[in-house]
C-alpha atoms as a PDB file:
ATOM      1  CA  UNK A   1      37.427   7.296  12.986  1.00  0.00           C
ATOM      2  CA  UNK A   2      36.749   9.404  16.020  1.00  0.00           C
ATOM      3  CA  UNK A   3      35.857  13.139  16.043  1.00  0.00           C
ATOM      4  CA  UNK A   4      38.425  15.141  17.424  1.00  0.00           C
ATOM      5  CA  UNK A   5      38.358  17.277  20.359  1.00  0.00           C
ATOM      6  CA  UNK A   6      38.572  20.556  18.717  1.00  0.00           C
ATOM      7  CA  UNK A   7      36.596  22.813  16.085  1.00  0.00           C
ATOM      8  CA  UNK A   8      38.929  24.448  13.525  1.00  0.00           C
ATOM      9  CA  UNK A   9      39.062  28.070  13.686  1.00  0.00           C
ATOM     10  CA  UNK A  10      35.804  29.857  11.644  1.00  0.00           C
ATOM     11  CA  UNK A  11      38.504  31.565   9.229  1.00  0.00           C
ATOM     12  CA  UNK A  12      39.209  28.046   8.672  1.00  0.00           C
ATOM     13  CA  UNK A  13      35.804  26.554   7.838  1.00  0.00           C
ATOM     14  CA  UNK A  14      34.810  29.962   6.137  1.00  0.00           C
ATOM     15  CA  UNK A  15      37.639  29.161   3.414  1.00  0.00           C
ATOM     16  CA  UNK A  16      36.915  25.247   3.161  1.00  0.00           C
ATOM     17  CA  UNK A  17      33.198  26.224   2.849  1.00  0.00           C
ATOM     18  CA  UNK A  18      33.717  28.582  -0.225  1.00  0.00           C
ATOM     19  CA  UNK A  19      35.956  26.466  -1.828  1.00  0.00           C
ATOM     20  CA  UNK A  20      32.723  24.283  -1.441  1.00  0.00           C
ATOM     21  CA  UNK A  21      30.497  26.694  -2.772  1.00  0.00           C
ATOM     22  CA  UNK A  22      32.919  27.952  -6.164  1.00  0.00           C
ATOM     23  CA  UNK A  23      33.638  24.275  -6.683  1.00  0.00           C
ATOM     24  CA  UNK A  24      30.061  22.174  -6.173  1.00  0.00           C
ATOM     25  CA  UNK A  25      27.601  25.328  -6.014  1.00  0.00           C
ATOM     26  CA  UNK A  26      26.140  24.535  -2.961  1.00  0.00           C
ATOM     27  CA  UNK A  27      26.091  25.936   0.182  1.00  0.00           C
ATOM     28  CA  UNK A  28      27.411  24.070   3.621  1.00  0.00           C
ATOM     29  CA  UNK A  29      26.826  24.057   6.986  1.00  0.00           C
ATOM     30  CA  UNK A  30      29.939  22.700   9.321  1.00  0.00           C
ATOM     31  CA  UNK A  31      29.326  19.334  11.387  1.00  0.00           C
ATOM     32  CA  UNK A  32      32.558  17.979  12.837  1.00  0.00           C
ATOM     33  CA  UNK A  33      36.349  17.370  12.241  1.00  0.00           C
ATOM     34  CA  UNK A  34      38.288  13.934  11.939  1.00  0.00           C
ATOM     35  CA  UNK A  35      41.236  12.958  12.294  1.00  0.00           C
ATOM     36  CA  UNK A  36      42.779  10.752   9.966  1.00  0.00           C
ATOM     37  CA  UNK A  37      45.926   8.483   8.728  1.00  0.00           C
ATOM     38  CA  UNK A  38      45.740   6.764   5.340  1.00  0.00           C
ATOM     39  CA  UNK A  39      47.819   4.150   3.669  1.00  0.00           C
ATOM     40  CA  UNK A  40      48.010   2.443   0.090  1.00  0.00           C
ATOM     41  CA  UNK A  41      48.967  -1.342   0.302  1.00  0.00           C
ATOM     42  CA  UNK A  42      50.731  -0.344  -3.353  1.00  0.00           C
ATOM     43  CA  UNK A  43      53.481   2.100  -1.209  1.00  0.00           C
ATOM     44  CA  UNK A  44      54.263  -0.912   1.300  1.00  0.00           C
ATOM     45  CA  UNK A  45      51.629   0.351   4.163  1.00  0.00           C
ATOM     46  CA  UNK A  46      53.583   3.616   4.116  1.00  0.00           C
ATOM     47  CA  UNK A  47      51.312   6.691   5.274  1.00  0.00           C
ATOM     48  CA  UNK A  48      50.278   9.063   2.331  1.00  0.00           C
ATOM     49  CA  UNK A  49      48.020  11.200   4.608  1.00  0.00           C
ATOM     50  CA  UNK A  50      47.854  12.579   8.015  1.00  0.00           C
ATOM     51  CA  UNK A  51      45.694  14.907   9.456  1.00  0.00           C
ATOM     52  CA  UNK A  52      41.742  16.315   9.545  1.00  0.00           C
ATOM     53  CA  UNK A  53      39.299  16.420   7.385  1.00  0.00           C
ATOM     54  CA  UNK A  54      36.005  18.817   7.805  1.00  0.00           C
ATOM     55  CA  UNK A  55      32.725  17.499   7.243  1.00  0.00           C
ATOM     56  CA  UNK A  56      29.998  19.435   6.353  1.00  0.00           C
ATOM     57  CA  UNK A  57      26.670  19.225   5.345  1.00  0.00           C
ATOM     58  CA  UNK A  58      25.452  19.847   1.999  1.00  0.00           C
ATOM     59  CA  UNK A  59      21.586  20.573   1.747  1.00  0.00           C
ATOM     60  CA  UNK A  60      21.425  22.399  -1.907  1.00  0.00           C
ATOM     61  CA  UNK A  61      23.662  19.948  -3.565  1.00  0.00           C
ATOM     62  CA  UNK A  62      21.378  17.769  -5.482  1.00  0.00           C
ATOM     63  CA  UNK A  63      23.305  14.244  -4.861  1.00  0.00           C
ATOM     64  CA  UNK A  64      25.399  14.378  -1.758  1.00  0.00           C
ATOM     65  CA  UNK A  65      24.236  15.543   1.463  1.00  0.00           C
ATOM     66  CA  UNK A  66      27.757  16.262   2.635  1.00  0.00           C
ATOM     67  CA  UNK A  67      31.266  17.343   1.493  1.00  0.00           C
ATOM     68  CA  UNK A  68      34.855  16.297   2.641  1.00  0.00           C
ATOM     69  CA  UNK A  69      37.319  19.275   3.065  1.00  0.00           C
ATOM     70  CA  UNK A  70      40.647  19.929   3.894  1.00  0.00           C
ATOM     71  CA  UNK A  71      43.592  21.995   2.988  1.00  0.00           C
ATOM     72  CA  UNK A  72      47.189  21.642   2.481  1.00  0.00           C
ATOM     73  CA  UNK A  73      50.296  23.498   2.059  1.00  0.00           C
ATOM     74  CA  UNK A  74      50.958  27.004   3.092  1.00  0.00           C
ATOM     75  CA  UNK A  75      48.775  28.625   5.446  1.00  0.00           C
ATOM     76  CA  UNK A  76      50.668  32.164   5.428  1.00  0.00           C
ATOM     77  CA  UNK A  77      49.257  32.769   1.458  1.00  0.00           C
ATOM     78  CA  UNK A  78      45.688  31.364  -0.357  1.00  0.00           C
ATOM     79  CA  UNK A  79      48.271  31.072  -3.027  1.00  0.00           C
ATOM     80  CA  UNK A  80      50.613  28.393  -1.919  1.00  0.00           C
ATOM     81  CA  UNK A  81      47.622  26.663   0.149  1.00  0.00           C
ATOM     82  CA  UNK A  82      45.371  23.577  -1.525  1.00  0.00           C
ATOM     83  CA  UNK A  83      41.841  23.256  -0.935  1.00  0.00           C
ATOM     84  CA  UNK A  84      40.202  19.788  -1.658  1.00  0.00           C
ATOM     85  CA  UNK A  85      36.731  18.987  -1.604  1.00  0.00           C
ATOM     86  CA  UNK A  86      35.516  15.616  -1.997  1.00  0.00           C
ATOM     87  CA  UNK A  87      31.595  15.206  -1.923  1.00  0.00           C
ATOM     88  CA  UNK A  88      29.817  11.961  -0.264  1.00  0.00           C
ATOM     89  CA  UNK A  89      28.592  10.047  -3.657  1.00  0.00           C
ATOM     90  CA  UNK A  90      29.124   6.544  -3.475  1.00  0.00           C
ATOM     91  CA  UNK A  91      32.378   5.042  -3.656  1.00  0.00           C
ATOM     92  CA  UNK A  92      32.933   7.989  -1.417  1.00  0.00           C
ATOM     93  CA  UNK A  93      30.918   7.085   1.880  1.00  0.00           C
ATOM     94  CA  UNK A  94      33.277   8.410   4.656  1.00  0.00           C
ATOM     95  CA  UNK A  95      36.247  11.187   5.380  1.00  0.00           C
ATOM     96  CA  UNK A  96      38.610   8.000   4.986  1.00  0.00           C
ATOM     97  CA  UNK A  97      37.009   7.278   1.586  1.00  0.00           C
ATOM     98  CA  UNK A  98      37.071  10.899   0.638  1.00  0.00           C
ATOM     99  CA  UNK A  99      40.873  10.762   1.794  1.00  0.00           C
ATOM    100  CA  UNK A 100      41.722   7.825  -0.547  1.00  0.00           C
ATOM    101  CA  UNK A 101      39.637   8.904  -3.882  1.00  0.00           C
ATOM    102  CA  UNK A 102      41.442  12.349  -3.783  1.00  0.00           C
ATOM    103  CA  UNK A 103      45.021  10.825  -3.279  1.00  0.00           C
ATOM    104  CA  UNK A 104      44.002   8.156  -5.900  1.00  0.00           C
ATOM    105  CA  UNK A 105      42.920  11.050  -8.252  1.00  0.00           C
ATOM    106  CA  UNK A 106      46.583  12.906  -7.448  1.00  0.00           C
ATOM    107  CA  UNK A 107      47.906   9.798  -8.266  1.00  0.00           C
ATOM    108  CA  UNK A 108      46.350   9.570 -12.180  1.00  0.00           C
ATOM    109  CA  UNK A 109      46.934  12.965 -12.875  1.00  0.00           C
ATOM    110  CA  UNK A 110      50.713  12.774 -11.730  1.00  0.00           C
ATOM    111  CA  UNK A 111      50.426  15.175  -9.453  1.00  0.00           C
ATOM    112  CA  UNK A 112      50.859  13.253  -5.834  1.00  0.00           C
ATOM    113  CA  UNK A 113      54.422  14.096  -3.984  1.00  0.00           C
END
């Protein structure tokens, strides 16, 4: 999947990268943004998620040298906005992957709309 053309703001990567740091415990260091479009072949090839996911680089974390972030909902309140943060240990190999095992996770826990 290509790298987009833009860098999200720094208020932007400074939220994705805490959420990184109170979920995993590790620090992050930003490295690009891709765009991406995901479908399930369970929901007839219908697209589940749109959008970009943040990469970053993980160097303290002990397995995966980087994460997968992205938000969703809201972005007037931290309230009514989702962060999720998917770290690169194998299945999860790429933003697409990353995209897939946290939709497949909504999924179990009954929580995907």
């Amino acid at each position: 999947m290509p790298k987009t053309n833009s860098t999200p703001p720094d208020e932007y990567i400074a939220r994705l990268q805490n959420a990184i740091r109170q979920l995993n415990g590790c620090g992050s260091k930003y490295l690009k943004t891709v765009a991406i479009s995901e479908s399930f072949q369970g929901f007839q090839g219908q697209i589940l998620s749109e959008g970009e996911v943040v990469v970053f680089e993980t160097p303290d974390h002990p397995q995966a040298k980087r994460a997968y972030a992205w938000s969703y909902g809201s972005t007037d309140s931290d309230k009514e906005t989702r962060y999720v943060v998917v770290l690169e240990i194998p299945p999860v190999t790429s933003p697409q992957t990353a995209v897939k095992a946290a939709i497949a996770a909504q999924i179990l826990e009954g929580s995907f709309s």
